[in-house]
N, C-alpha and C. Protein backbone atom coordinates (compact mmCIF):
# COMPACT_ATOMS: atom_id res chain seq x y z
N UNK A 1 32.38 8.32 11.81
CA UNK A 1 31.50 9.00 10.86
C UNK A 1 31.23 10.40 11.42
N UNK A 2 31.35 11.26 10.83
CA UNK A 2 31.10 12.76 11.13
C UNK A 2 29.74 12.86 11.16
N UNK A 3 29.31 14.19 11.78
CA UNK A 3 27.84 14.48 11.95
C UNK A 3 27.91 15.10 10.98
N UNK A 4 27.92 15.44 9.98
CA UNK A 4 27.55 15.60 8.55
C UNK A 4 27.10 14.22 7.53
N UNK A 5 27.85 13.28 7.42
CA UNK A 5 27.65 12.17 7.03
C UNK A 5 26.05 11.69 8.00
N UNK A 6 26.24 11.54 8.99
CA UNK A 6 24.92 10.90 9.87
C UNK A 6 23.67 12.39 9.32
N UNK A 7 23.62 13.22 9.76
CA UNK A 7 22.57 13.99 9.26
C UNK A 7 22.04 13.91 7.69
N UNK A 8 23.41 13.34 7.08
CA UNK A 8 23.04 13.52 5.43
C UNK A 8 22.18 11.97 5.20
N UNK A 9 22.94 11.15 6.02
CA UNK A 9 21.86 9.82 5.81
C UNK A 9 20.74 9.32 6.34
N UNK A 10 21.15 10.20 7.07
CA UNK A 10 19.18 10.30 7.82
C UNK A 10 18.06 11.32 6.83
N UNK A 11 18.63 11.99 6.16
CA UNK A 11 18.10 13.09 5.25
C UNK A 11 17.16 12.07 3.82
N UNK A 12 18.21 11.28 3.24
CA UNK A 12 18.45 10.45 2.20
C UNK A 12 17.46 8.88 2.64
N UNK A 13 16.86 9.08 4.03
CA UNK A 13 16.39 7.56 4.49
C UNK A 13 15.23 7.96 4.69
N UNK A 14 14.76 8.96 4.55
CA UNK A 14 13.09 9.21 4.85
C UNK A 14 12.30 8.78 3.76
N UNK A 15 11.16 8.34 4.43
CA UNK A 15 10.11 7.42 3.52
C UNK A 15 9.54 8.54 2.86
N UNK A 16 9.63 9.67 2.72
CA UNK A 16 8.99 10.69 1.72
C UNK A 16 9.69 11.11 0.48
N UNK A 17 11.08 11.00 0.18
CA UNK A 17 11.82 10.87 -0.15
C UNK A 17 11.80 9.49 -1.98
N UNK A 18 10.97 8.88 -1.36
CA UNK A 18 10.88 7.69 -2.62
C UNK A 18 10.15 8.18 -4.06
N UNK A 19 9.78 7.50 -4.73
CA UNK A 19 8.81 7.99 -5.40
C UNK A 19 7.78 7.28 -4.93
N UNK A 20 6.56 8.52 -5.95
CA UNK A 20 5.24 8.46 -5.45
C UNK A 20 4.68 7.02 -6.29
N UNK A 21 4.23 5.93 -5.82
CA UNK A 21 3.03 5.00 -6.01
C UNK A 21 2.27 5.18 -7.21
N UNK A 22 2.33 4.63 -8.56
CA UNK A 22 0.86 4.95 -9.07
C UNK A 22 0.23 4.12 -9.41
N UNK A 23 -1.10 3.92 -8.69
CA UNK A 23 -2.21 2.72 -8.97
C UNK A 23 -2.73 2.74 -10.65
N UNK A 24 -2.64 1.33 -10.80
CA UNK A 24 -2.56 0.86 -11.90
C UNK A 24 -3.89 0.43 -12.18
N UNK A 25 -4.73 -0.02 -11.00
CA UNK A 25 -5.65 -1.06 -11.08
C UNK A 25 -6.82 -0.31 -10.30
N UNK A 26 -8.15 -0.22 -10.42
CA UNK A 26 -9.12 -0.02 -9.40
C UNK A 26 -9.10 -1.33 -8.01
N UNK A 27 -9.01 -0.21 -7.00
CA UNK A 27 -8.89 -0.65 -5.86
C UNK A 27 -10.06 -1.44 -5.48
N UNK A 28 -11.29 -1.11 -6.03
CA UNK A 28 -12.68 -1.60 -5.80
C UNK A 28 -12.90 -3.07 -6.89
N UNK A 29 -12.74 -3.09 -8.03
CA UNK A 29 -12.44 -4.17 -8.62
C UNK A 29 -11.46 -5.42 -8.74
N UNK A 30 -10.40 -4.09 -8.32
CA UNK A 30 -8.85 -5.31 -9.19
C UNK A 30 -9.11 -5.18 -10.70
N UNK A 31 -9.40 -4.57 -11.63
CA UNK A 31 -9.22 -4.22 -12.68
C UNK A 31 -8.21 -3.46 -13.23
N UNK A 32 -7.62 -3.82 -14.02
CA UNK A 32 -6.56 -2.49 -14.64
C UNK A 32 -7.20 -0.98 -15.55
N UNK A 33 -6.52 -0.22 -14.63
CA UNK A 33 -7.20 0.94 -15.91
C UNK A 33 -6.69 1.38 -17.10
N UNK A 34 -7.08 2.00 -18.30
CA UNK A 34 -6.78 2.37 -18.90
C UNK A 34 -5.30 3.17 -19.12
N UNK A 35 -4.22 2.38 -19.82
CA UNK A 35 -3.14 3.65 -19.74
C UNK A 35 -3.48 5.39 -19.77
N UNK A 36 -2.85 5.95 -19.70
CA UNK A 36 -3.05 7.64 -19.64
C UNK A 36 -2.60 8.05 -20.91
N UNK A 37 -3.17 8.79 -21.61
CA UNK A 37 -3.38 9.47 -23.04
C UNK A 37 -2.64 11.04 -22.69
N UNK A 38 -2.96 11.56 -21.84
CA UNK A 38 -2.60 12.73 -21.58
C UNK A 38 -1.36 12.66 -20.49
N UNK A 39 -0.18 14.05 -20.56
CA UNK A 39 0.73 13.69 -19.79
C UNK A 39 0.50 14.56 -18.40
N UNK A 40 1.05 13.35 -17.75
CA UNK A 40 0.98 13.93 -15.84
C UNK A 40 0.98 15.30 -15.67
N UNK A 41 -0.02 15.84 -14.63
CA UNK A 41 -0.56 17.31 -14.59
C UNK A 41 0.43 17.54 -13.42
N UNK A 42 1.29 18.93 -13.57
CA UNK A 42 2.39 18.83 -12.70
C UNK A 42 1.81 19.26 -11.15
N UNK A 43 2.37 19.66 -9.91
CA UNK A 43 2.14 19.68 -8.76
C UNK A 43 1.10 20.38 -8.58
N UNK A 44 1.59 21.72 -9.00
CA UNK A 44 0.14 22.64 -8.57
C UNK A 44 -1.21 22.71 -9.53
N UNK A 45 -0.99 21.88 -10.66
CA UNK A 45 -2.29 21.37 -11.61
C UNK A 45 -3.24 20.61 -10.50
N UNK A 46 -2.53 19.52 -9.78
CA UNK A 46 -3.25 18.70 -9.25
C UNK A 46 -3.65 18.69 -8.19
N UNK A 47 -2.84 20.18 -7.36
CA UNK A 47 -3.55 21.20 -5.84
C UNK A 47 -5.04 21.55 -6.23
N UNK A 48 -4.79 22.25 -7.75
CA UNK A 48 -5.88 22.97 -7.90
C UNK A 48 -7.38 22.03 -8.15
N UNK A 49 -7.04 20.80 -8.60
CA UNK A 49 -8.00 20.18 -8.97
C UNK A 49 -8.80 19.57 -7.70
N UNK A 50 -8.16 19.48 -6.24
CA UNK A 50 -8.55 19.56 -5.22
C UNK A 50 -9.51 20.30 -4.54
N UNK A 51 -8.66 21.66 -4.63
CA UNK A 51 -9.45 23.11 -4.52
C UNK A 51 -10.70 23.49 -5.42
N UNK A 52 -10.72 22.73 -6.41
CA UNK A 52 -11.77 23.15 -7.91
C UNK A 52 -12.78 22.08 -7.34
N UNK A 53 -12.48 21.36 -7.07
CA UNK A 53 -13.41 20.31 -7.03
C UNK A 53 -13.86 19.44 -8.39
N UNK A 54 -12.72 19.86 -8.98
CA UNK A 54 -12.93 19.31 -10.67
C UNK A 54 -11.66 18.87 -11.03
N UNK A 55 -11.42 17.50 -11.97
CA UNK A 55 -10.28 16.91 -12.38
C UNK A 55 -10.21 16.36 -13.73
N UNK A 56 -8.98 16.67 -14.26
CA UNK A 56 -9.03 15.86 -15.22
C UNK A 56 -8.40 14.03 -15.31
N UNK A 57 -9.27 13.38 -15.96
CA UNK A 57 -9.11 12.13 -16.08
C UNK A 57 -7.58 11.77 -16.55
N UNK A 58 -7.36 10.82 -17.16
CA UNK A 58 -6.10 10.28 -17.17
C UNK A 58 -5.89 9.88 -18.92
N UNK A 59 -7.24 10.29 -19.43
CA UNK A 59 -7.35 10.76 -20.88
C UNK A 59 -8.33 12.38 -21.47
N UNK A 60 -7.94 13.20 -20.49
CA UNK A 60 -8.63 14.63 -20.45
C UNK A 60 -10.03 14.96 -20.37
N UNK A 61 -11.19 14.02 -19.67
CA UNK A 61 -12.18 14.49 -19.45
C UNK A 61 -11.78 15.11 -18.10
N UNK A 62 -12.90 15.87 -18.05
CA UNK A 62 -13.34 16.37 -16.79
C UNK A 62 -14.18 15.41 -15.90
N UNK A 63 -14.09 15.24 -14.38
CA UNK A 63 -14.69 14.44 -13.44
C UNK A 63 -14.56 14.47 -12.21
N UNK A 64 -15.20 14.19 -11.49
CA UNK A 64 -14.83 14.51 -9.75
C UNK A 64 -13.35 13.93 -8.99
N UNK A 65 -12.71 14.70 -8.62
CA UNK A 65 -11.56 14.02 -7.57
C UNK A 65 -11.25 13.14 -7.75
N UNK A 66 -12.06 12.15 -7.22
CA UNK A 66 -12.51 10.45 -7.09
C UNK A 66 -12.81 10.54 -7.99
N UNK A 67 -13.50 10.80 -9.24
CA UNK A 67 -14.01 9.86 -10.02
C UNK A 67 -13.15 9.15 -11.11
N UNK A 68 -14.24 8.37 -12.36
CA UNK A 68 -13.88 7.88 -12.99
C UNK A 68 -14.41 8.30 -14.77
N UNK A 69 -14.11 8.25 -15.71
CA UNK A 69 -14.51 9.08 -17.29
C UNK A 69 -15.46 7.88 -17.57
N UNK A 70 -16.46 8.04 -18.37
CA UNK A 70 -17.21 7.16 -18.79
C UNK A 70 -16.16 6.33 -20.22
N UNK A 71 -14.99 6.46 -20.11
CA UNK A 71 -14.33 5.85 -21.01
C UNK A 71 -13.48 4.96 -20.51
N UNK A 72 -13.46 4.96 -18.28
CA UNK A 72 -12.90 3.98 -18.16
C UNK A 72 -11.48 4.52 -17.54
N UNK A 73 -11.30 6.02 -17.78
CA UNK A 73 -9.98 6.44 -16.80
C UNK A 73 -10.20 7.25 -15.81
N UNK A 74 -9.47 6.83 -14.49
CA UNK A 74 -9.47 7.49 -13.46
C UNK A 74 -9.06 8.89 -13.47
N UNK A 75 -9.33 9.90 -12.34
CA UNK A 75 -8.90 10.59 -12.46
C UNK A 75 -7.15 10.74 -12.03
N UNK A 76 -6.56 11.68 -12.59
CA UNK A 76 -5.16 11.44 -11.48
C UNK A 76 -4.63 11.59 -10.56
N UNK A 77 -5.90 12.06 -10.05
CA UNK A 77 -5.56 12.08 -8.14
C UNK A 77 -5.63 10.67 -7.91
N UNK A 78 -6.54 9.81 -8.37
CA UNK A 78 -7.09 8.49 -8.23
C UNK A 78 -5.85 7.91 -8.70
N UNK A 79 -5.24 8.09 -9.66
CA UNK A 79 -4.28 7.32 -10.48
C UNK A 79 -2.70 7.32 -9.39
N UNK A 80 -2.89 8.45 -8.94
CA UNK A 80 -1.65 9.26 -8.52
C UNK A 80 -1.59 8.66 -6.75
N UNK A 81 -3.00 8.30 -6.82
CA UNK A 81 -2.66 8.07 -4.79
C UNK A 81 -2.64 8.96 -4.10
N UNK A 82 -3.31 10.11 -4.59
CA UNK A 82 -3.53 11.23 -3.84
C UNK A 82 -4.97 11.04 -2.97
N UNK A 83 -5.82 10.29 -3.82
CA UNK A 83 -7.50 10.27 -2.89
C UNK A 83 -6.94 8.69 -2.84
């Protein structure tokens, strides 16, 4: 095997590499949440909502990081496995 082949499959084997996780269920209950109404806020939507200290839910309210909408959806950092 050439050191091109070995570097390329060591490249291709990193655990960062997968896709990202998305919690389905509150971690604190075991409840399922609400599907998402609104579509996934792309990378730097969801930097900023870090930096803002403000997020949108997983059906477009506004709510903390962590939190949750009084309708029952997480936010998508929460959703996403980011917090």
């Amino acid at each position: 095997m050439s050191q091109f082949h070995q570097s390329l499959s060591a490249a291709t084997d990193a655990p960062d590499d997968g896709p990202v996780p998305i919690v389905t269920h509150d971690p604190d209950t075991g409840l399922p949440w609400p599907a998402p109404t609104t579509p996934e806020p792309e990378f730097i939507t969801l930097a900023q909502f870090l930096f803002e200290a403000v997020a949108e839910s997983t059906d477009g309210c506004l709510v903390e990081p962590d939190g949750i909408c009084r309708h029952g959806h997480p936010s998508w950092l929460l959703r996403l496995g980011v917090i």
